[in-house]
N, C-alpha and C. Protein backbone atom coordinates (compact mmCIF):
# COMPACT_ATOMS: atom_id res chain seq x y z
N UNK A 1 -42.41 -43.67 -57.20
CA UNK A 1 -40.99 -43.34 -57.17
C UNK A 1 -40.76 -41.88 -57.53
N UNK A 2 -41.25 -41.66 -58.53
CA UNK A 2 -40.94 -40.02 -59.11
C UNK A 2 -41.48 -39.14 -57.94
N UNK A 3 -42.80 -39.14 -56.99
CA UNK A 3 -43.52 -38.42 -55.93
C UNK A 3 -41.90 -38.48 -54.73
N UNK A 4 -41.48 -39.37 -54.83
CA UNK A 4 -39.99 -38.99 -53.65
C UNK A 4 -39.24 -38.24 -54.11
N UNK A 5 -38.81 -38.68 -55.03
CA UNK A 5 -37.95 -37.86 -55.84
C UNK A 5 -37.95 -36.25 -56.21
N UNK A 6 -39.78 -35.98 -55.70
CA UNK A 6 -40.04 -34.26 -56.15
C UNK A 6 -39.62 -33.60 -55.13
N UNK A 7 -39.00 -32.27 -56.09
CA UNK A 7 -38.73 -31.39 -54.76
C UNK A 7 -39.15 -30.91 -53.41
N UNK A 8 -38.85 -30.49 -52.62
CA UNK A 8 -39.89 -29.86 -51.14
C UNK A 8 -40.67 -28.85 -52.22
N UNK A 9 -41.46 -28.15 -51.54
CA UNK A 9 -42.55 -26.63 -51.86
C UNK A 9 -41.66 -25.13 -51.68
N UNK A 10 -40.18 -25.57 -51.16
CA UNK A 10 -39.50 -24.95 -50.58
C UNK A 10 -38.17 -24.63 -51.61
N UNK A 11 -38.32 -25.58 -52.44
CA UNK A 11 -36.77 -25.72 -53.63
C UNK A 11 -36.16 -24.62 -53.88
N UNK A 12 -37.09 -23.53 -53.95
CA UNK A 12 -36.86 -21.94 -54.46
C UNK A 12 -36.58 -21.25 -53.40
N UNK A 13 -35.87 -19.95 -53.04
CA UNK A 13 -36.11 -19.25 -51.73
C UNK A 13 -35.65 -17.79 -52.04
N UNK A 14 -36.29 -16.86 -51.46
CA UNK A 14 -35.64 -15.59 -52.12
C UNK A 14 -34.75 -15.09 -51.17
N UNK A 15 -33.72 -14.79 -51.43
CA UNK A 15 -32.52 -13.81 -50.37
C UNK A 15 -33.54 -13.06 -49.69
N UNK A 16 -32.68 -12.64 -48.52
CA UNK A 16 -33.51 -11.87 -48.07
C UNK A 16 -32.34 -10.14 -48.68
N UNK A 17 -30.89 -10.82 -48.46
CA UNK A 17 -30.22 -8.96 -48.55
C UNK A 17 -30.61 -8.77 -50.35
N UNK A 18 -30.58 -9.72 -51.62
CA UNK A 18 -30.30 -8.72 -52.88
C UNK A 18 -31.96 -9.41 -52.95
N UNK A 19 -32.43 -9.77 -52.66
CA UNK A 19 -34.29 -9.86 -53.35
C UNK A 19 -34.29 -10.39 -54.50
N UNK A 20 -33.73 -11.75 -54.99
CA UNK A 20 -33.82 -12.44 -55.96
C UNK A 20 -34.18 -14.10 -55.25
N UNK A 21 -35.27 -14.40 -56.09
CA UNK A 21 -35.39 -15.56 -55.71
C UNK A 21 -34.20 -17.01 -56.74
N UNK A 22 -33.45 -17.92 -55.84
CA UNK A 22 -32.60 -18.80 -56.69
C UNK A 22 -33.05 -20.12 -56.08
N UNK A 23 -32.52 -21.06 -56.34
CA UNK A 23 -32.33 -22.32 -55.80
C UNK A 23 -32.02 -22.63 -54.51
N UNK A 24 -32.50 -23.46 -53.68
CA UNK A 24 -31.64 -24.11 -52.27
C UNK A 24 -30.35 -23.89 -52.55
N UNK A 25 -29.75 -24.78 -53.41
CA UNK A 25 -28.37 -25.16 -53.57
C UNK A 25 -27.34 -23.51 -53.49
N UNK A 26 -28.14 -22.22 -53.74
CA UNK A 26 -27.38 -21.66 -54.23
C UNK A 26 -26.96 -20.83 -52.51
N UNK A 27 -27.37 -21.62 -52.17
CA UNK A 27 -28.04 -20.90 -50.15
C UNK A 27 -26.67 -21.94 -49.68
N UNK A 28 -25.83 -20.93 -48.25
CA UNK A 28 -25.37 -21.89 -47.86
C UNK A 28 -26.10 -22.48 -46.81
N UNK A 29 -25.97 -23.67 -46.18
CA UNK A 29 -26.67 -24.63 -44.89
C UNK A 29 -25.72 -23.93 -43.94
N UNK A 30 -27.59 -24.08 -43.32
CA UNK A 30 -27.66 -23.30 -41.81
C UNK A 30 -28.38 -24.34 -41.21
N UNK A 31 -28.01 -24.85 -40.46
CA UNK A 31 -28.78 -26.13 -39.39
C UNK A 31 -30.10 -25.84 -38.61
N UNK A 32 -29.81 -24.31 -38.10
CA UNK A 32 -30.52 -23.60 -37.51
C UNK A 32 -32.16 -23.04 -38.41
N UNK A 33 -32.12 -22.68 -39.70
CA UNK A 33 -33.22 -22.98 -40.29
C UNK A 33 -33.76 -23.96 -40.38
N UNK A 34 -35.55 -23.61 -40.91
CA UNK A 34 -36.36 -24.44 -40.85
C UNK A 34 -35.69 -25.41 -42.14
N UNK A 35 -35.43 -24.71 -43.39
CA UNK A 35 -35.30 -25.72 -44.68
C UNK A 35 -33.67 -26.02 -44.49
N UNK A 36 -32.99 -25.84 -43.55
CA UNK A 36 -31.78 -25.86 -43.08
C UNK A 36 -30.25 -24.93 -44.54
N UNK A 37 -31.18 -23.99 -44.76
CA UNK A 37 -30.59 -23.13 -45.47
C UNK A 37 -30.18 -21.35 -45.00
N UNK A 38 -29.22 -20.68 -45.42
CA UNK A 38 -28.89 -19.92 -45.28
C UNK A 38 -30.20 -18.44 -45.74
N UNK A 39 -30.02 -17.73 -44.92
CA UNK A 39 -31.18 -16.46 -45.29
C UNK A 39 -31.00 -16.09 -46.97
N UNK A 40 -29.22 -15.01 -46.77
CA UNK A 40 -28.66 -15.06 -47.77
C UNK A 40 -28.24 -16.06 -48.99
N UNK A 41 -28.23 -15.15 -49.89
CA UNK A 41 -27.55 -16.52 -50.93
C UNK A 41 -26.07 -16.62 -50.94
N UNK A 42 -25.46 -17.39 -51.47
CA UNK A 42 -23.75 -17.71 -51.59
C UNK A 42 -23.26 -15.75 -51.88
N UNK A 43 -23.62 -15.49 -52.88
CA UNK A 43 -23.18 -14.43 -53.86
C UNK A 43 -22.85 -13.54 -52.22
N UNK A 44 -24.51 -12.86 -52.27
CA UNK A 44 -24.16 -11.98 -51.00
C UNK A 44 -23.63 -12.39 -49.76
N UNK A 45 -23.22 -13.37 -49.27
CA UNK A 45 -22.54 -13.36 -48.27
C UNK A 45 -21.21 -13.27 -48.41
N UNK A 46 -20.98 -13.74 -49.59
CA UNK A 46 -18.77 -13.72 -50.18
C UNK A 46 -19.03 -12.19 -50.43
N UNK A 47 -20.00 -11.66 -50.25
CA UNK A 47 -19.74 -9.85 -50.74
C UNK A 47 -19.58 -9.57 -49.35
N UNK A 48 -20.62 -9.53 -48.46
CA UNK A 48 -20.43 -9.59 -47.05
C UNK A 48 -19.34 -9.82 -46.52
N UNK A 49 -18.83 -11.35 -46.77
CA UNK A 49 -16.95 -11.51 -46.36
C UNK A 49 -16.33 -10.27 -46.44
N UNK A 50 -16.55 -9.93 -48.13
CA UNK A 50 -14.89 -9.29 -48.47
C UNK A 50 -15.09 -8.14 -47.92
N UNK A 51 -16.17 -7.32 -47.75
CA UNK A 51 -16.61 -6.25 -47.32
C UNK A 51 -15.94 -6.19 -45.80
N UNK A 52 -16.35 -7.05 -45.20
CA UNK A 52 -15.96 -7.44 -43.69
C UNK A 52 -14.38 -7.94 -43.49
N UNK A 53 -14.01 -8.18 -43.99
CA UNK A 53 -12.65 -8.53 -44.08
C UNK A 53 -12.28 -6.79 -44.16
N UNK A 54 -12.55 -6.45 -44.86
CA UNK A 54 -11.98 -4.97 -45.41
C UNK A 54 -11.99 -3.85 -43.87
N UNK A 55 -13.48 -4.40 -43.28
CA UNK A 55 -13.07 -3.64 -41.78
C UNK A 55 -12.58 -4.08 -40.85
N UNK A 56 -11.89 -5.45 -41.37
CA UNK A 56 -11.47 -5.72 -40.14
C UNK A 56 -9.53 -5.30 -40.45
N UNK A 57 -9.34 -5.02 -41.52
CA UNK A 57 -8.18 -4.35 -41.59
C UNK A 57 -8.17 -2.99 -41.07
N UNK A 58 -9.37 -2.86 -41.29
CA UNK A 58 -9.52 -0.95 -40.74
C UNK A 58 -9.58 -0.88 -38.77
N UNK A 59 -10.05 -1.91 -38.66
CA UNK A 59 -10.24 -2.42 -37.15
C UNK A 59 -8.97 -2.63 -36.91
N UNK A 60 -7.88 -3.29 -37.20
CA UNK A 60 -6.84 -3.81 -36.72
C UNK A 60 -5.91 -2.28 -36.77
N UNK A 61 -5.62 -1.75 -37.53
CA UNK A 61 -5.42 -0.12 -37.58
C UNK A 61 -6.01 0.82 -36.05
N UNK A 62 -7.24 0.70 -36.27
CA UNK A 62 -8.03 1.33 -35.11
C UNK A 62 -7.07 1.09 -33.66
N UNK A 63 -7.14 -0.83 -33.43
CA UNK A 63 -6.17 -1.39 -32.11
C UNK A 63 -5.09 -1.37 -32.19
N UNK A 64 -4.19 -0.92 -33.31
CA UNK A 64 -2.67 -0.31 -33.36
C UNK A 64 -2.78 0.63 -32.68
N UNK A 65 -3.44 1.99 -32.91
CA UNK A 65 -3.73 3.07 -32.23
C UNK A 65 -3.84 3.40 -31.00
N UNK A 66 -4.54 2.30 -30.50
CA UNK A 66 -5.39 1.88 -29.01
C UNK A 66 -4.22 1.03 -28.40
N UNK A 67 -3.61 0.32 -28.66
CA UNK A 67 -2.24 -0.09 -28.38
C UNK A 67 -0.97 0.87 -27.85
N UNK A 68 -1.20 1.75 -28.81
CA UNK A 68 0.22 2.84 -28.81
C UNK A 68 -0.67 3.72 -27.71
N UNK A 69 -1.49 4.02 -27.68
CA UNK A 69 -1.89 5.33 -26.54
C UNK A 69 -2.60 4.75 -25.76
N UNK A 70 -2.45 3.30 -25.46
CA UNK A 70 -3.03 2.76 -23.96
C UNK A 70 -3.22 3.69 -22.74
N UNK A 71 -1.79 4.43 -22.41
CA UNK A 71 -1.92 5.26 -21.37
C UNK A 71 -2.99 6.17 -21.42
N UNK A 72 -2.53 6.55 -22.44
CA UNK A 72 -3.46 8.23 -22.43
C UNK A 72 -5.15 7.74 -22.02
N UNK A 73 -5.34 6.43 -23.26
CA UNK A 73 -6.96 5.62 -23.07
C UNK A 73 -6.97 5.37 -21.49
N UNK A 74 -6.08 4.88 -20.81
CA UNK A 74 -6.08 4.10 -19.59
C UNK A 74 -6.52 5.39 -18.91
N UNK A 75 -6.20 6.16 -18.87
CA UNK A 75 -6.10 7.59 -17.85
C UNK A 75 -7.43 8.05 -17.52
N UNK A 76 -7.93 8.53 -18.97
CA UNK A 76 -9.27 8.58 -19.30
C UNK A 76 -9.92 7.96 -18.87
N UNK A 77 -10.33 6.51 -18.97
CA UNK A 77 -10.87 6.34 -18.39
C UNK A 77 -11.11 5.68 -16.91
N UNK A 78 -10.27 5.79 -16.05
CA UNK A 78 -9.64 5.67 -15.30
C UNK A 78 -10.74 7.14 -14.45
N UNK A 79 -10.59 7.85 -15.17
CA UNK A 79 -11.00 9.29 -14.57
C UNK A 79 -12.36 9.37 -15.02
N UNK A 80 -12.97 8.85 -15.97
CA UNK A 80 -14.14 8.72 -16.24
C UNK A 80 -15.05 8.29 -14.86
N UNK A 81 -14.50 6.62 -15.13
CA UNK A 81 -15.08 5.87 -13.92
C UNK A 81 -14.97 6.34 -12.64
N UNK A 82 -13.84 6.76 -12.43
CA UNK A 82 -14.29 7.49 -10.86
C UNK A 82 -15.39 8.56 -10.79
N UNK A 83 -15.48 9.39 -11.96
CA UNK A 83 -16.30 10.18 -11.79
C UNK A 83 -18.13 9.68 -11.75
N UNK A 84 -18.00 8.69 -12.91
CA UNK A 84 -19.20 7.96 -12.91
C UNK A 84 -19.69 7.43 -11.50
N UNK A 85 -18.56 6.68 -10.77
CA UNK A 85 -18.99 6.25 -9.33
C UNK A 85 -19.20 6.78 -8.65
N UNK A 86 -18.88 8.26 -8.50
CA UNK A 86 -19.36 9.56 -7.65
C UNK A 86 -20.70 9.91 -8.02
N UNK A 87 -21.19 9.45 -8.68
CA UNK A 87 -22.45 9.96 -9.25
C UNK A 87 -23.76 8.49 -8.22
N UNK A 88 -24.97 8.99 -8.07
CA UNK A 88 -25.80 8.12 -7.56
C UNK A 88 -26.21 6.93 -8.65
N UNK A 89 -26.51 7.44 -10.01
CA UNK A 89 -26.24 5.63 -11.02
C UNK A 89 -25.18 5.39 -10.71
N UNK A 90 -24.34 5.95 -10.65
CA UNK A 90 -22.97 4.57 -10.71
C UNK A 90 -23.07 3.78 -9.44
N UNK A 91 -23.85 4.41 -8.32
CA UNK A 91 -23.22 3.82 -6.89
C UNK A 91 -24.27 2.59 -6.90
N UNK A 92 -25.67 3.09 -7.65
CA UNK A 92 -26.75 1.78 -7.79
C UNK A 92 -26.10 0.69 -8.58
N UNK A 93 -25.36 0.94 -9.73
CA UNK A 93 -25.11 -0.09 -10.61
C UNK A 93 -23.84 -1.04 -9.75
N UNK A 94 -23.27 -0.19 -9.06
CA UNK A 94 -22.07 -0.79 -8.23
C UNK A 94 -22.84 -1.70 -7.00
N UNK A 95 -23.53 -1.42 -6.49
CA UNK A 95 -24.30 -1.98 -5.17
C UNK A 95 -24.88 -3.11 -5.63
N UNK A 96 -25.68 -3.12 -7.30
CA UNK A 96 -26.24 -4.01 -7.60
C UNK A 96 -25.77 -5.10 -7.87
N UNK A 97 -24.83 -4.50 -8.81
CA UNK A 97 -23.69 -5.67 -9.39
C UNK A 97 -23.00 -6.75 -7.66
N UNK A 98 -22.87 -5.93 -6.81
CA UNK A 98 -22.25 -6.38 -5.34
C UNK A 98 -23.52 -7.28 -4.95
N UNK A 99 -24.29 -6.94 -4.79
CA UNK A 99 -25.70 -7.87 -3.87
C UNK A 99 -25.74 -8.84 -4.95
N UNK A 100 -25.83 -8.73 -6.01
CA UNK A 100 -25.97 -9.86 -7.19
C UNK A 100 -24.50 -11.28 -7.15
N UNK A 101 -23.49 -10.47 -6.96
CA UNK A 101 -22.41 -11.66 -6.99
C UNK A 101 -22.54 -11.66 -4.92
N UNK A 102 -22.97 -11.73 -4.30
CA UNK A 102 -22.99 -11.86 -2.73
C UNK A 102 -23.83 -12.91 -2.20
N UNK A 103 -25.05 -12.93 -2.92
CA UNK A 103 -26.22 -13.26 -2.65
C UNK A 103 -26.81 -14.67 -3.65
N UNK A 104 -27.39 -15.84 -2.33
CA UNK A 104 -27.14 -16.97 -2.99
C UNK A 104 -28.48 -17.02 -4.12
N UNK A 105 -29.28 -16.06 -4.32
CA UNK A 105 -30.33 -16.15 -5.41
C UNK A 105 -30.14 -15.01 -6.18
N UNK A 106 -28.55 -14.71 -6.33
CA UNK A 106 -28.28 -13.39 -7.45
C UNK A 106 -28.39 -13.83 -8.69
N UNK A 107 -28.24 -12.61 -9.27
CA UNK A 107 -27.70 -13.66 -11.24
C UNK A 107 -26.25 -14.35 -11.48
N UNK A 108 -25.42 -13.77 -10.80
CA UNK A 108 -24.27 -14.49 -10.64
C UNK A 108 -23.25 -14.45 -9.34
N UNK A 109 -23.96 -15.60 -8.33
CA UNK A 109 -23.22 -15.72 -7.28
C UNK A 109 -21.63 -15.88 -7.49
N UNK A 110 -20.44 -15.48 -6.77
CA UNK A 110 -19.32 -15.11 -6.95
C UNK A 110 -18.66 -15.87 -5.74
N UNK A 111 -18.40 -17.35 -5.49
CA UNK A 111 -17.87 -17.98 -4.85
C UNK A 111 -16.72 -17.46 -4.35
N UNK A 112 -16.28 -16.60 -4.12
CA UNK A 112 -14.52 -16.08 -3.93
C UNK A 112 -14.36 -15.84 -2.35
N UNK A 113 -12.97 -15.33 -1.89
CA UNK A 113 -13.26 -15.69 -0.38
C UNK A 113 -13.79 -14.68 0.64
N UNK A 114 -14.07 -13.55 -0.48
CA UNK A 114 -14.55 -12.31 0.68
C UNK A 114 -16.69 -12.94 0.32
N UNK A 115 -17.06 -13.26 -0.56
CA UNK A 115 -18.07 -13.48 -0.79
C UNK A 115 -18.53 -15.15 -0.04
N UNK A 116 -17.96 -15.94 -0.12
CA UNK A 116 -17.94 -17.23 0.58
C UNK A 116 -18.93 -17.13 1.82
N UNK A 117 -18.46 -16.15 2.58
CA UNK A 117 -19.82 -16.08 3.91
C UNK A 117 -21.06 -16.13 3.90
N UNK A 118 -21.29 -15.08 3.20
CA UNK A 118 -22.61 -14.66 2.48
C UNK A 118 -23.12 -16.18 1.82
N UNK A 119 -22.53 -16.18 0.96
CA UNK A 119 -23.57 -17.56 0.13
C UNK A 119 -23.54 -18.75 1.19
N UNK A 120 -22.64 -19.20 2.04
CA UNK A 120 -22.79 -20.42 3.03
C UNK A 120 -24.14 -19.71 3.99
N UNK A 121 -24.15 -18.55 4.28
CA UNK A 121 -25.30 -18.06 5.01
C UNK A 121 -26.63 -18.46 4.47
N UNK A 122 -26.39 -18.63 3.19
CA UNK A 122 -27.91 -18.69 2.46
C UNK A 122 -28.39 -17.05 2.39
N UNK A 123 -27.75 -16.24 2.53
CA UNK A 123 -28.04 -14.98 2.27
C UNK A 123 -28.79 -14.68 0.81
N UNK A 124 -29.56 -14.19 0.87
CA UNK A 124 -30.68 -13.48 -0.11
C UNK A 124 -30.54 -12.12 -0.68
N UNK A 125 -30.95 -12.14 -1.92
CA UNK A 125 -31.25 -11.05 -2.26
C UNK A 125 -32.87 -10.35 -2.50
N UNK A 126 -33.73 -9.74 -1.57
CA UNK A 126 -34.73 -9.55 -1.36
C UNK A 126 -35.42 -8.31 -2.61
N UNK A 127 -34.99 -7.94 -2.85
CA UNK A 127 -34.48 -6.13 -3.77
C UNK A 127 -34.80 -6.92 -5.19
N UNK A 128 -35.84 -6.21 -5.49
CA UNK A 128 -35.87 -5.74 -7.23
C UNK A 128 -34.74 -4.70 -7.67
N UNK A 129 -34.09 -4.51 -8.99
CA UNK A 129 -33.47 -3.34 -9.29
C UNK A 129 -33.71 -1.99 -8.53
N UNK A 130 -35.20 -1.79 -8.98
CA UNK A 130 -35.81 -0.63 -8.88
C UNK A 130 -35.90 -0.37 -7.76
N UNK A 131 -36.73 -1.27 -6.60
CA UNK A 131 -36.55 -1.04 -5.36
C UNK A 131 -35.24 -0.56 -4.65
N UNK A 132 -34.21 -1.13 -5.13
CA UNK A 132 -32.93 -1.00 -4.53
C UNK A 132 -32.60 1.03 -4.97
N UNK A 133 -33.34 1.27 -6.37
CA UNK A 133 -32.72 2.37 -6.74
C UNK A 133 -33.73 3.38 -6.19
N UNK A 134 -35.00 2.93 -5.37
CA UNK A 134 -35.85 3.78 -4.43
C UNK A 134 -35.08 3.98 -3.36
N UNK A 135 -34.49 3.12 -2.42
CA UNK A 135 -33.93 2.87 -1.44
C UNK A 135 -32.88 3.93 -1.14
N UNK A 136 -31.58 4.02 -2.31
CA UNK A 136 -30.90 4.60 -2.30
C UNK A 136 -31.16 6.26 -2.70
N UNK A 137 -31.99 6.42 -3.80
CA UNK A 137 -32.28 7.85 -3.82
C UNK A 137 -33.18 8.06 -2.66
N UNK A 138 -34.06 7.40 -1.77
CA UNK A 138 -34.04 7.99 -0.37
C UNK A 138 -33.27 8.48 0.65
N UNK A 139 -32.04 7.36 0.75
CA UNK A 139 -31.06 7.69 1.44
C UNK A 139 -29.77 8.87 0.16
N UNK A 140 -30.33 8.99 -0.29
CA UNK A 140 -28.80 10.29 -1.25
C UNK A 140 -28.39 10.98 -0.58
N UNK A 141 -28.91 11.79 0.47
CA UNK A 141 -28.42 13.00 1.70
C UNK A 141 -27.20 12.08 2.40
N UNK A 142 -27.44 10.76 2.80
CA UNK A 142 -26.91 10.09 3.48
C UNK A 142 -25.45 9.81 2.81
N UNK A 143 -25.42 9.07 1.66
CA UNK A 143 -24.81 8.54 0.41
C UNK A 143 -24.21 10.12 0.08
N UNK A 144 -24.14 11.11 0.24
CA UNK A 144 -23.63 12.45 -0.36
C UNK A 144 -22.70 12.72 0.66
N UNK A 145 -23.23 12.93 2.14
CA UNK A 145 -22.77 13.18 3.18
C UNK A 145 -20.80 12.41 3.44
N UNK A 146 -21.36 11.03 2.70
CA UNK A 146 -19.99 10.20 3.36
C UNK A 146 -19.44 10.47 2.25
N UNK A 147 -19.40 11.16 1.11
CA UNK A 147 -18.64 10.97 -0.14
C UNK A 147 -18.10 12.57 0.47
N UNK A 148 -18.91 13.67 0.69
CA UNK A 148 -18.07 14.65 1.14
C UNK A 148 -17.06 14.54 2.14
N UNK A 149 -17.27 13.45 2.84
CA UNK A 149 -16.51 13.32 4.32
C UNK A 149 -15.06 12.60 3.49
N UNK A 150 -14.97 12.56 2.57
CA UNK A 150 -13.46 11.85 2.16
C UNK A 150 -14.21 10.38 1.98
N UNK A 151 -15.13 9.68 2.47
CA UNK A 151 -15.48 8.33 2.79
C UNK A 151 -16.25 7.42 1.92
N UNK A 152 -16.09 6.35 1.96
CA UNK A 152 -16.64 5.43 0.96
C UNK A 152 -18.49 4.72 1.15
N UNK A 153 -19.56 5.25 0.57
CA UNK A 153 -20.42 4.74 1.45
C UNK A 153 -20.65 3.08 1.13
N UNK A 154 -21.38 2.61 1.74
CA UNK A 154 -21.22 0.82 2.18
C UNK A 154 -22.67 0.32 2.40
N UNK A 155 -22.97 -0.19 1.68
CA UNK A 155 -24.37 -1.29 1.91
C UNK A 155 -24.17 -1.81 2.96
N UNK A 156 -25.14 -1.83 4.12
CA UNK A 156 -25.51 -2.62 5.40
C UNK A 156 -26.42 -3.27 5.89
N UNK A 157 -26.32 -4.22 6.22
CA UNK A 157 -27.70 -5.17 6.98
C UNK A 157 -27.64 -4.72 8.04
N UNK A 158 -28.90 -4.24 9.03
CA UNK A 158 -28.82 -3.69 10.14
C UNK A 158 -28.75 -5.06 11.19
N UNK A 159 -29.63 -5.90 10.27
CA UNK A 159 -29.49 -7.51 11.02
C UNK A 159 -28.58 -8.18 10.14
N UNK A 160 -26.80 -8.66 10.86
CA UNK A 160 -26.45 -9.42 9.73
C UNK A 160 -26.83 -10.72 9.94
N UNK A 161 -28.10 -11.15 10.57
CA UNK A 161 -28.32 -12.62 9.94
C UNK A 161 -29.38 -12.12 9.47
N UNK A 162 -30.05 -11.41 8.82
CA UNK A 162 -30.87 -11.33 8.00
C UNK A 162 -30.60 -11.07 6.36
N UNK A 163 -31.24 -11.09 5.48
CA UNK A 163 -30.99 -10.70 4.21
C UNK A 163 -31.37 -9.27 3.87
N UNK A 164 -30.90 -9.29 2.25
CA UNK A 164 -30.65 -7.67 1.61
C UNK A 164 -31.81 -7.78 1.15
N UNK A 165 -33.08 -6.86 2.65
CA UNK A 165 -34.08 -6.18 1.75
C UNK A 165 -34.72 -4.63 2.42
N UNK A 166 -35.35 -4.34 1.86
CA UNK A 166 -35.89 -2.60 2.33
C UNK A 166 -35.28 -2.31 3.39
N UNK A 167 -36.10 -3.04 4.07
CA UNK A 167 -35.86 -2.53 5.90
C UNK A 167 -34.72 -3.02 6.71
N UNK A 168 -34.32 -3.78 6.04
CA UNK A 168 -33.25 -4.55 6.51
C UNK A 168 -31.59 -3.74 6.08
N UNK A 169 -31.72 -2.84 5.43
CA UNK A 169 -30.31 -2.06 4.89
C UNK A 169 -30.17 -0.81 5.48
N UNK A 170 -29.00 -0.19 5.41
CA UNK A 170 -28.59 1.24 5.44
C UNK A 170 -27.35 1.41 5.39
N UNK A 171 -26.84 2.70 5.22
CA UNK A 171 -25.57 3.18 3.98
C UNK A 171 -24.64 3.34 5.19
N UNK A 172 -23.76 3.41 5.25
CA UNK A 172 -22.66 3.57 6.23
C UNK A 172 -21.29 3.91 5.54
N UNK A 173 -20.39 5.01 6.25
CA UNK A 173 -19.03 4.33 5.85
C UNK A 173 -18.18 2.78 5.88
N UNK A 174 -17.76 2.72 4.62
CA UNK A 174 -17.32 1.45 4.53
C UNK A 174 -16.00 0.95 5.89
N UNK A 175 -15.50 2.47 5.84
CA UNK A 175 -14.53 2.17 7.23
C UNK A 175 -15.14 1.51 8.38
N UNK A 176 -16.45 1.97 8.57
CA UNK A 176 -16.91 1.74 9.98
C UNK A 176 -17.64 0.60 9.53
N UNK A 177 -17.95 0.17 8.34
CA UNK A 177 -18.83 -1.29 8.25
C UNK A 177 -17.68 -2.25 8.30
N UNK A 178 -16.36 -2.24 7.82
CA UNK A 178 -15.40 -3.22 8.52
C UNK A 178 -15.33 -3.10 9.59
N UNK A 179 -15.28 -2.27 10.74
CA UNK A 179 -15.53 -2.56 12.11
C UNK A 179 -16.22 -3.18 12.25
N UNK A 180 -17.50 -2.58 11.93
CA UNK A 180 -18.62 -3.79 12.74
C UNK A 180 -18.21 -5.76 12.23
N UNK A 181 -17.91 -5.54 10.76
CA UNK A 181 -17.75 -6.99 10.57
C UNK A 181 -16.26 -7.51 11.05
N UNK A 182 -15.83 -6.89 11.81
CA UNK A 182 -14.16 -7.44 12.58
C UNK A 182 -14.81 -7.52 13.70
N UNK A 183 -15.44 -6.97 14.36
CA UNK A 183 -16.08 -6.71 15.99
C UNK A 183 -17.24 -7.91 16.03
N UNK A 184 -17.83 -8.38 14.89
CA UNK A 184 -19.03 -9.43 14.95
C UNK A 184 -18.11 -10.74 14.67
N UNK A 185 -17.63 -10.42 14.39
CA UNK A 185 -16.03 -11.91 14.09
C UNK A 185 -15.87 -12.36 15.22
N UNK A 186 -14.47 -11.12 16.15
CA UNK A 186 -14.75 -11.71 17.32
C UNK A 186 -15.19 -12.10 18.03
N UNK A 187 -16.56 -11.40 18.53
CA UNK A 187 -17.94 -11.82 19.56
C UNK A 187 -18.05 -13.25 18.78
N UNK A 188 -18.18 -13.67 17.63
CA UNK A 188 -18.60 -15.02 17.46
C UNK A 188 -17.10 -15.87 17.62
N UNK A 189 -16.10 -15.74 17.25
CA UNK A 189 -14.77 -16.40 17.79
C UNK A 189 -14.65 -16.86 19.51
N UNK A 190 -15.19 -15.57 20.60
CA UNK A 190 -15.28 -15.86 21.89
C UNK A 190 -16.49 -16.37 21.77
N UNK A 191 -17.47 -16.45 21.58
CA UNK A 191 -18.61 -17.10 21.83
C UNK A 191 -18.19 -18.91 21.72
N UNK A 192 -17.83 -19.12 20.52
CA UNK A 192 -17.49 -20.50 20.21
C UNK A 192 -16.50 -20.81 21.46
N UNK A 193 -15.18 -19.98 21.85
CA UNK A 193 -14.39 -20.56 22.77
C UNK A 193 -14.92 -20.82 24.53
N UNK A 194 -16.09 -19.77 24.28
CA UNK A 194 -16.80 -20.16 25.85
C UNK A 194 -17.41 -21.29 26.03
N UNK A 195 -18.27 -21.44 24.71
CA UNK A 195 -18.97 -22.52 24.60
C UNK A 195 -18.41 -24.13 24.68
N UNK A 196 -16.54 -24.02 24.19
CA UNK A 196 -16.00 -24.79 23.85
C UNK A 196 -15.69 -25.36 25.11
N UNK A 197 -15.10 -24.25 26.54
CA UNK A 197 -14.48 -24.28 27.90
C UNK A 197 -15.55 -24.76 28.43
N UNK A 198 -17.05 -24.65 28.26
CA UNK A 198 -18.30 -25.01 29.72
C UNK A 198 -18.62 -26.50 29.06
């Protein structure tokens, strides 16, 4: 009876923030540990609270601030980001983020209704990061060219029933890549209605 009754090997535990060893009991429960106890002891974490409490008054001050000069913040960065997207990282991180919500083996396919095609296609994403950011600093002359022209440049499948990989892409104005995808609409709209009449 007394052998149940003895403590674990564990009864004792030392904080890890003030380096005193105390009791379990003095630990709060953490489920997530092995002895289902807290790292810290009680003491230092109510110091931790009040401490933290204390910035979060200083924080709430901070978003008063950020509140009252929204605009001015909004503007900024507003002007930031465009500038960032003019730049060749921004246009990779933008392209990536796009093939990733497009593409039915992205990190986060994006069901919505301009994306809807793409994933019923079973469309792919073929492209490592890196590859994609070879791709594009090959084409930069290209990608520079349409940004001087006033124009937006545009990820393209040269085959659109194929997927997004190496050989299969190139940069275009975005003006003229909605053509092609209004002009491949129709041809498949009359195609179906010929098919429908014979």
């Amino acid at each position: 009876m007394a052998a149940e009754l003895a403590l674990p090997p564990f009864a004792v535990k030392r904080c890890w923030k003030c380096g005193v060893e105390k009791p379990l009991e003095q630990f709060g429960k953490n489920a997530s540990k092995k002895d289902g106890r807290d790292g810290r002891c009680k003491e230092c974490a109510a110091r931790w609270h009040r401490e933290h409490f204390d910035r979060e008054k200083n924080g709430r001050r901070h978003s008063n601030y950020c509140k009252n000069n929204r605009e001015r913040h909004g503007r900024y960065n507003r002007a930031y980001q465009k500038r960032y997207h003019l730049t060749i990282d921004g246009f990779i991180a933008a392209v990536w983020h796009r093939l990733n919500s497009r593409t039915i083996n992205g990190s986060h396919p994006r069901w919505s209704r301009r994306n809807r095609p793409y994933l019923m296609a079973g469309i792919r994403l073929e492209l490592t990061r890196d590859e994609l950011k070879a791709v594009i600093t090959a084409n930069r002359s290209v990608i520079q060219a349409i940004w001087a022209a006033g124009g937006t440049p545009s990820i393209d499948r040269i085959d659109s029933t194929g997927h997004y990989s190496a050989d299969n892409i190139q940069f275009i104005p975005l003006r003229e890549n909605c053509r092609k995808a209004a002009y491949e609409t129709v041809a498949k709209e009359r195609a179906k209605k010929l098919s429908a009449q014979t």
